[in-house]
Protein backbone atom coordinates (compact mmCIF):
# COMPACT_ATOMS: atom_id res chain seq x y z
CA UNK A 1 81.17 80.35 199.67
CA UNK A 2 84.67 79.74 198.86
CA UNK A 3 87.65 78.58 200.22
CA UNK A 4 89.85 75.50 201.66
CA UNK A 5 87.63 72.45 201.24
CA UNK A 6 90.61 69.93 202.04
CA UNK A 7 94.25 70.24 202.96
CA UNK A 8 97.50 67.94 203.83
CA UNK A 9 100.66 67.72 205.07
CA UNK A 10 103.86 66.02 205.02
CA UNK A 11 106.93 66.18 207.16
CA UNK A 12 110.41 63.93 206.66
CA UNK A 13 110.62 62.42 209.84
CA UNK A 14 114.30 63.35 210.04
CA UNK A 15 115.59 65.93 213.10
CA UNK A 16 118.64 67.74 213.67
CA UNK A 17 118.81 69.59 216.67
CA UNK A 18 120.44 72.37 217.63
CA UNK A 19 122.95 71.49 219.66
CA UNK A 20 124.67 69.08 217.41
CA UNK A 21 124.91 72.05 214.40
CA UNK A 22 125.96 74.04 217.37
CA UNK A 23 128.53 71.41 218.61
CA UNK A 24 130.27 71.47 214.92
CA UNK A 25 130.82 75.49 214.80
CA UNK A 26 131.60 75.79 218.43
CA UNK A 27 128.36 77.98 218.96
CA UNK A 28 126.45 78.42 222.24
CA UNK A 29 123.77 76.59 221.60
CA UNK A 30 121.53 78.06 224.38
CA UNK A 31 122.38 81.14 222.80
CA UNK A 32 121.14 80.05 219.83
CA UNK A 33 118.00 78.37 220.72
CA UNK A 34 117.29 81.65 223.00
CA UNK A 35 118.00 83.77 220.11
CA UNK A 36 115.88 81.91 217.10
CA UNK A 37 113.24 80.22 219.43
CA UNK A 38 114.24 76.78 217.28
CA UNK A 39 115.50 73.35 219.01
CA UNK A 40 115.27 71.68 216.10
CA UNK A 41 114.37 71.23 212.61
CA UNK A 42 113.15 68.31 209.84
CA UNK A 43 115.66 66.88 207.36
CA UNK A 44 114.62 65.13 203.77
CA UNK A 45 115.43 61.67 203.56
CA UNK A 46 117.72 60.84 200.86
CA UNK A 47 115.30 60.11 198.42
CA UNK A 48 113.12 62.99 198.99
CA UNK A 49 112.90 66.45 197.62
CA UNK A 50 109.94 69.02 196.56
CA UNK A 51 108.55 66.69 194.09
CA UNK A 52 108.13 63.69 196.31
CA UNK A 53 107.22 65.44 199.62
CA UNK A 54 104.63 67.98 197.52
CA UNK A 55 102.94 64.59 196.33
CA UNK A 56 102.72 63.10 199.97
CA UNK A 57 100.57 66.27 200.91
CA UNK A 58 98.53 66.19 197.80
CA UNK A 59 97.41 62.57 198.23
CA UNK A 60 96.37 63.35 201.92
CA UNK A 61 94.16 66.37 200.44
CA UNK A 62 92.18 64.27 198.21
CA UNK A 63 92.04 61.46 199.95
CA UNK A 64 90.74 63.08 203.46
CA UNK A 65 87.76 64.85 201.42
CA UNK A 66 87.81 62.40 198.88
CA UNK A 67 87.99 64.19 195.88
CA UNK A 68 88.67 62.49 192.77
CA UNK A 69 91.76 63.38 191.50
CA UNK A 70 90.38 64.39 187.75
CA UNK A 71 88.06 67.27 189.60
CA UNK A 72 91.32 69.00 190.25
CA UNK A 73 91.72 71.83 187.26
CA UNK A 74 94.81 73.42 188.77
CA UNK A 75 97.70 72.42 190.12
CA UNK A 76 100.45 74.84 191.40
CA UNK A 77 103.71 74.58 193.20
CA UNK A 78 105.44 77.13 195.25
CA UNK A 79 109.03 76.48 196.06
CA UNK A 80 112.32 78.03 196.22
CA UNK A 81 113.52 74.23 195.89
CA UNK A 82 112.22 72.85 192.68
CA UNK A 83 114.30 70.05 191.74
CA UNK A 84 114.50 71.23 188.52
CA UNK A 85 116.08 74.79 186.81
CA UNK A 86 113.97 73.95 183.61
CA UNK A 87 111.30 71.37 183.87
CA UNK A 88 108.23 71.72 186.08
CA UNK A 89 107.53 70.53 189.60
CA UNK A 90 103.89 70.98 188.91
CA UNK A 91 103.33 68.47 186.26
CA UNK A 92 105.40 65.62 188.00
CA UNK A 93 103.03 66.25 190.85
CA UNK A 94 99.71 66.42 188.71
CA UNK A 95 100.81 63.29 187.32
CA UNK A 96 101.49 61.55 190.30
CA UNK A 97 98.56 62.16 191.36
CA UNK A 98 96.84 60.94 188.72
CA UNK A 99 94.85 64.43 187.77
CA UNK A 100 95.38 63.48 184.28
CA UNK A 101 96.04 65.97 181.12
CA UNK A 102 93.34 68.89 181.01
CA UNK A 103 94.49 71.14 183.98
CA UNK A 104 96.03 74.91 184.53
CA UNK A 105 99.75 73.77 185.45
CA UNK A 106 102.35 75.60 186.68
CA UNK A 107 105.53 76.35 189.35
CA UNK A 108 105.79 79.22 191.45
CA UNK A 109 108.04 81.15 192.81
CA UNK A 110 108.27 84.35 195.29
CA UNK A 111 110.66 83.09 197.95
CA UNK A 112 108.61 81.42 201.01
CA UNK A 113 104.91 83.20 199.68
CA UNK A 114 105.19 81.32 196.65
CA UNK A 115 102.06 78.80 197.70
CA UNK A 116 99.99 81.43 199.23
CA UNK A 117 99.88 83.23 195.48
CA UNK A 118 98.78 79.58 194.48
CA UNK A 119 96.11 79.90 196.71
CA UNK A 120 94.59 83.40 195.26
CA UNK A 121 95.32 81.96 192.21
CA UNK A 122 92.62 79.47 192.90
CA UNK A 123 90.51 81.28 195.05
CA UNK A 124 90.14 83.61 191.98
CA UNK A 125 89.63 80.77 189.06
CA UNK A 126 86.79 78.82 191.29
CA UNK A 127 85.03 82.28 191.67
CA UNK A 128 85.66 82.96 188.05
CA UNK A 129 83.93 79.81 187.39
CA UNK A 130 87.21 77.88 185.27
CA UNK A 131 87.74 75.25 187.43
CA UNK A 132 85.96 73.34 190.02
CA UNK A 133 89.06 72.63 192.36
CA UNK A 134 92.33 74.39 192.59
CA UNK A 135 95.30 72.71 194.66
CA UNK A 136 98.39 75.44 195.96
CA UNK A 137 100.94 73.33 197.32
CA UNK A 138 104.30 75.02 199.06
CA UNK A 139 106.79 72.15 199.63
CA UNK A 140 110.53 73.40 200.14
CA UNK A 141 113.80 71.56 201.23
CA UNK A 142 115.70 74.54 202.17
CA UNK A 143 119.17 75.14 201.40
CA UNK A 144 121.63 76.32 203.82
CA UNK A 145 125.26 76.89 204.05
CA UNK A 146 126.93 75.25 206.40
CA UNK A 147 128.56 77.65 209.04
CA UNK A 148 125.60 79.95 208.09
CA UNK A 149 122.86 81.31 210.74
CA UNK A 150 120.15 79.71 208.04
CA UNK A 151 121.40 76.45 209.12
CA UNK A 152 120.05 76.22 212.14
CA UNK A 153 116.28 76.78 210.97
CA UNK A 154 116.34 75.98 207.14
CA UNK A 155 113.95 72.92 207.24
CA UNK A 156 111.96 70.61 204.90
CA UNK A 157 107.79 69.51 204.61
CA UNK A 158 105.29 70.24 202.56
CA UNK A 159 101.23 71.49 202.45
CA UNK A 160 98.59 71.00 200.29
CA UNK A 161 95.76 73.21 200.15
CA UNK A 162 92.25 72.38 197.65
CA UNK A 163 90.27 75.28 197.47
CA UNK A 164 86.43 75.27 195.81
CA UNK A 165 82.81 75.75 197.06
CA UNK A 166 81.20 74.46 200.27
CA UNK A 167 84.24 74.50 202.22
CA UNK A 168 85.48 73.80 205.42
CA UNK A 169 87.24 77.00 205.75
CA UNK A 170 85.57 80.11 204.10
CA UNK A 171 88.47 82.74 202.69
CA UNK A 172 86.24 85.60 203.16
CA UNK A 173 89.03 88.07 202.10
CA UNK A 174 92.94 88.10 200.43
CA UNK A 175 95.36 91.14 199.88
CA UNK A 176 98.80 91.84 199.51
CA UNK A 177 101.58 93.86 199.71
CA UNK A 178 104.75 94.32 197.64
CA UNK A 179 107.74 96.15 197.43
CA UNK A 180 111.34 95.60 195.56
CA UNK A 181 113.12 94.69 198.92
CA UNK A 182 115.69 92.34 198.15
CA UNK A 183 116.66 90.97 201.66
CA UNK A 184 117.20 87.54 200.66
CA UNK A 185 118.54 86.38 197.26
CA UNK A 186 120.43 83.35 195.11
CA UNK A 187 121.70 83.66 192.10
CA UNK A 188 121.52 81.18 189.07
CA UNK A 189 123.97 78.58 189.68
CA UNK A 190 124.53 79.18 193.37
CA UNK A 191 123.84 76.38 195.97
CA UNK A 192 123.13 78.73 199.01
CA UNK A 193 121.03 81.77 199.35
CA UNK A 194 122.54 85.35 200.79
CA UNK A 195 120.84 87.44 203.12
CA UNK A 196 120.98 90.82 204.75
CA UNK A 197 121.53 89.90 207.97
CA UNK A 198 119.36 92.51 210.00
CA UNK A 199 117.49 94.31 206.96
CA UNK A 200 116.06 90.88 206.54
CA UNK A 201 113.89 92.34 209.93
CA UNK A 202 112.27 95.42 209.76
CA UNK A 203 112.36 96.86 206.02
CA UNK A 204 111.63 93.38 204.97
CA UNK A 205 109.80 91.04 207.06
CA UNK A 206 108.13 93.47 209.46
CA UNK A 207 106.75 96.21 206.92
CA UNK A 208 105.66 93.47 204.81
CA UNK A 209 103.95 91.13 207.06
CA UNK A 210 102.19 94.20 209.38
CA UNK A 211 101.18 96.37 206.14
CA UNK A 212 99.09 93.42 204.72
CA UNK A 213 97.60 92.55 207.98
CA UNK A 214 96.45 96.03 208.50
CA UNK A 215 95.04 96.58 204.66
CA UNK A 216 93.00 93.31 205.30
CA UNK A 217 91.70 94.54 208.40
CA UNK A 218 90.42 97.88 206.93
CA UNK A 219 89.27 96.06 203.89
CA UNK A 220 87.20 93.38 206.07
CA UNK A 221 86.22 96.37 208.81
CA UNK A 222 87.97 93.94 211.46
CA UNK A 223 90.65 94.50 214.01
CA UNK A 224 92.69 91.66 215.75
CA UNK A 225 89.80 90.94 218.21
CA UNK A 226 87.76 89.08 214.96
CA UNK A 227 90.30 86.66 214.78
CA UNK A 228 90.42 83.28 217.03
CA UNK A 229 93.44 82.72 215.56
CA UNK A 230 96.79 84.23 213.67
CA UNK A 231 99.24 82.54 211.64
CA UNK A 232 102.47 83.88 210.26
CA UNK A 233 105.63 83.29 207.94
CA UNK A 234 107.99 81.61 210.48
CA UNK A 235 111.71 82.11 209.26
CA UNK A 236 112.36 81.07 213.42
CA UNK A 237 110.29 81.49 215.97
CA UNK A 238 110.45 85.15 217.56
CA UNK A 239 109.86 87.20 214.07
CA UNK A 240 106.13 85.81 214.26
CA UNK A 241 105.94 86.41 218.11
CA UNK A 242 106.81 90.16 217.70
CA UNK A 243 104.52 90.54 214.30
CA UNK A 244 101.89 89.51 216.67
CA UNK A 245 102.78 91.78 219.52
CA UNK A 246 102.84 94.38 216.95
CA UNK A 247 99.71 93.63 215.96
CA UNK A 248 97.33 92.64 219.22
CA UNK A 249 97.71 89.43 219.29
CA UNK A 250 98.34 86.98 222.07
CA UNK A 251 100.73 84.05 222.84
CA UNK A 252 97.41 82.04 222.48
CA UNK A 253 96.27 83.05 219.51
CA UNK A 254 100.11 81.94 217.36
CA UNK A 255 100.90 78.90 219.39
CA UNK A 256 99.13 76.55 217.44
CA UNK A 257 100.61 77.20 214.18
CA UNK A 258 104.25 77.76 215.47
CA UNK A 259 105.56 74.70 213.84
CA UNK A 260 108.80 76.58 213.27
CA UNK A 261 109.85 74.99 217.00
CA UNK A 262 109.46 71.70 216.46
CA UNK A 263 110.81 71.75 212.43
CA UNK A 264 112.48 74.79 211.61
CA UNK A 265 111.56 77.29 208.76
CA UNK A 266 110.02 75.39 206.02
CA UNK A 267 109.93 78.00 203.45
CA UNK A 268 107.22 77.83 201.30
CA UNK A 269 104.92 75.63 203.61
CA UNK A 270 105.63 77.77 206.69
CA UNK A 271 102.61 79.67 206.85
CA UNK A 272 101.00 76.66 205.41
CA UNK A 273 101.62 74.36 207.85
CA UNK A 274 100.81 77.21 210.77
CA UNK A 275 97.58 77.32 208.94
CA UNK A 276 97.15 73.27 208.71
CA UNK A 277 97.86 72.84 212.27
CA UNK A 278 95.20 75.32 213.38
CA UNK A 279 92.93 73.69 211.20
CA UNK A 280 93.48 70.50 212.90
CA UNK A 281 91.47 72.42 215.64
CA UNK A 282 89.44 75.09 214.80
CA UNK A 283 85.70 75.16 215.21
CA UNK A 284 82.92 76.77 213.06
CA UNK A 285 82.94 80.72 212.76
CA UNK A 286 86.47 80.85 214.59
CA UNK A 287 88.45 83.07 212.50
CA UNK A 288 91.91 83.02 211.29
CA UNK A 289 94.47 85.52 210.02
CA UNK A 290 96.82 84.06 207.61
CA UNK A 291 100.10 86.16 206.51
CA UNK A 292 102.47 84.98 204.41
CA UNK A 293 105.70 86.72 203.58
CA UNK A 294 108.26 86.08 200.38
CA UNK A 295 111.75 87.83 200.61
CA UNK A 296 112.41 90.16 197.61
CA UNK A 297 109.58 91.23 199.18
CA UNK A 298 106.01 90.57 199.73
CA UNK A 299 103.00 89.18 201.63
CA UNK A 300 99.66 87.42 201.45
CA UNK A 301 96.96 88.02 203.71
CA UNK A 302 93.68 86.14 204.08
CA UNK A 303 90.99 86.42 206.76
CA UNK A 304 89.43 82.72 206.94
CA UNK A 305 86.13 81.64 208.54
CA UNK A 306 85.77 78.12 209.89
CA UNK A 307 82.30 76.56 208.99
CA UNK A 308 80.22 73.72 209.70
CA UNK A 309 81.58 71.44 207.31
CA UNK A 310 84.84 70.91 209.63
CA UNK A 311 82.66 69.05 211.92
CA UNK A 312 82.20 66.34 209.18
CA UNK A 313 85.89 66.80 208.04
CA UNK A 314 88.39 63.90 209.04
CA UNK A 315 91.15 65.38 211.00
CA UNK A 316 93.07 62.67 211.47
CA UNK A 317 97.19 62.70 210.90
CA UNK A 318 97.13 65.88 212.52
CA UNK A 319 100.06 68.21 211.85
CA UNK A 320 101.64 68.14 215.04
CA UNK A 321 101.68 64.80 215.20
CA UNK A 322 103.97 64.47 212.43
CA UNK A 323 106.43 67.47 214.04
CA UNK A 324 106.75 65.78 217.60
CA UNK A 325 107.48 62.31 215.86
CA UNK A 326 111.30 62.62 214.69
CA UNK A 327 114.67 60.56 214.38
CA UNK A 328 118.03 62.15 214.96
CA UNK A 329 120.94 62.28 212.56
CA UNK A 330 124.44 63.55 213.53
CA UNK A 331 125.81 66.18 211.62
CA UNK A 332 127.70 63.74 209.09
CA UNK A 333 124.47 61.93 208.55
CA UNK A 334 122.79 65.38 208.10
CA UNK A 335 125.24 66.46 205.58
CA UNK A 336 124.88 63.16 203.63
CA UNK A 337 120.89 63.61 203.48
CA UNK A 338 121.46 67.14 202.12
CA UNK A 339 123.87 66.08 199.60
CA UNK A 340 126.33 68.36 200.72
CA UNK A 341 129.16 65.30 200.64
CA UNK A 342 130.52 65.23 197.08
């Protein structure tokens, strides 16, 4: 068997809510809450960004299955945040961590699906016998312009996922689907990302999300009855609520992955975090559906298997622990942690 033998997390401790970007535009914040499904959402301390939160969740990985760090012989990054226009997040990260010099290295990007990609990228080189362990992390601080609708879910946190043999959580299956959609776009040299407002919905996130689901399914010969659990890209909390309406699934089966209430989109470690939070949970043979989905466009889907070795697994620091423990910032402070104050 392969799949996720460890995982980790990492969260700023940092909140805005709501109301108070609400208060500054003279929005209806009810309205807005109602409308996104978000109260509030995580903000990078000063001296964070991709790099430094990516490294947080990488430790936790290898030190909750204790794997030494020089078993690791891939590292990638997924992030529409990398500190860096030319110079790799990846190898500030491997080194960090101490994985030392001969490892596959390298940033990704494919909007918020970038560190599911890293994940079939390692699923594929453990199976293909090149490495022993593969880490995917997605870590994002995402940008928003102020005034914008992104600003009151563009978040920040990170997740680490190791993937090799004997693991906790069996990936029993992966797919995807693709199409030139561009919904969601920055250009070189611009701070903030453009969207298409409402063709960000159902030529974009909804085709995407529901076509991979479904080509799994037939693939694997399940329907949405196999799975225990689902887990989707949360850009705010009602796309994934009507992805799994559209697709049989419950209010029980999403709630424990819907960090996107308590911290806002995360980008890259959206569906990661979902995924880390049911995790902190699941039993053996529960199933879960992951679906990941990257603007421009595209998705990863993975049906996942819980096994034995969870019971042995040290689930401490649990995910939603991290999301319910936050301290508020005004907007002023908010802007000056973004670095939006020049």
């Amino acid at each position: 068997m392969i799949g996720i033998v460890s995982y980790g997390t990492y969260i700023p401790k940092y909140r805005i809510k709501v109301e108070e970007i609400a208060r500054i535009w003279g929005e209806d914040p009810e309205a807005i809450k109602s409308g996104l499904g978000v109260k509030e959402k995580s903000v990078p301390d000063l001296d964070e960004d991709t790099a430094t939160m990516a490294v947080e969740a990488g430790r936790e990985a290898l030190s909750r299955a204790e794997i030494l760090p020089e078993k690791i012989g891939a590292v990638f990054v997924g992030s529409e945040s990398h500190p860096y226009a030319v110079k790799p997040t990846a190898t500030i990260v491997g080194e960090a961590l101490g994985i030392g010099n001969g490892y596959f290295c390298a940033d990704l990007e494919f909007a918020c699906k970038a560190a599911t990609a890293g994940m079939q990228f390692c699923f594929a080189m453990v199976k293909a016998g090149m490495i022993d362990y593969g880490m995917s992390i997605g870590s994002d601080t995402a940008q928003a312009k102020p005034g914008d609708a992104l600003e009151y879910t563009a978040g920040a946190g990170a997740a680490a996922i190791v993937i090799g043999k004997d693991p906790i959580a069996e990936i029993e299956a992966t797919v995807s689907y693709t199409s030139d959609t561009p919904d969601f776009w920055r250009r070189d040299l611009q701070p903030y990302p453009s969207h298409g407002g409402r063709f960000t919905g159902a030529p974009a996130y909804f085709r995407h999300v529901t076509s991979a689901a479904k080509k799994l399914m037939e693939i694997c010969g399940y329907s949405e009855k196999d799975f225990d659990y689902a887990v989707f890209h949360q850009p705010n909390a009602k796309f994934p609520a009507r992805v799994a309406n559209m697709l049989g699934f419950k209010e029980e089966n999403i709630a424990q992955g819907m960090l996107v209430r308590a911290i806002g989109n995360t980008y890259s470690a959206s569906s990661l975090l979902g995924l880390c939070g049911i995790l902190d949970i699941a039993k053996p043979d529960q199933r879960v559906l992951l679906v990941s989905f990257g603007s421009g466009a595209g998705s990863d889907a993975f049906a996942i298997r819980v096994t034995d070795k969870i019971l042995e697994y040290p689930r401490n620091a649990k995910v939603w622990d991290k999301a319910n423990n936050g301290v508020y910032l005004d907007y002023a402070l908010y802007l000056k942690h973004r670095r939006m104050i020049k």
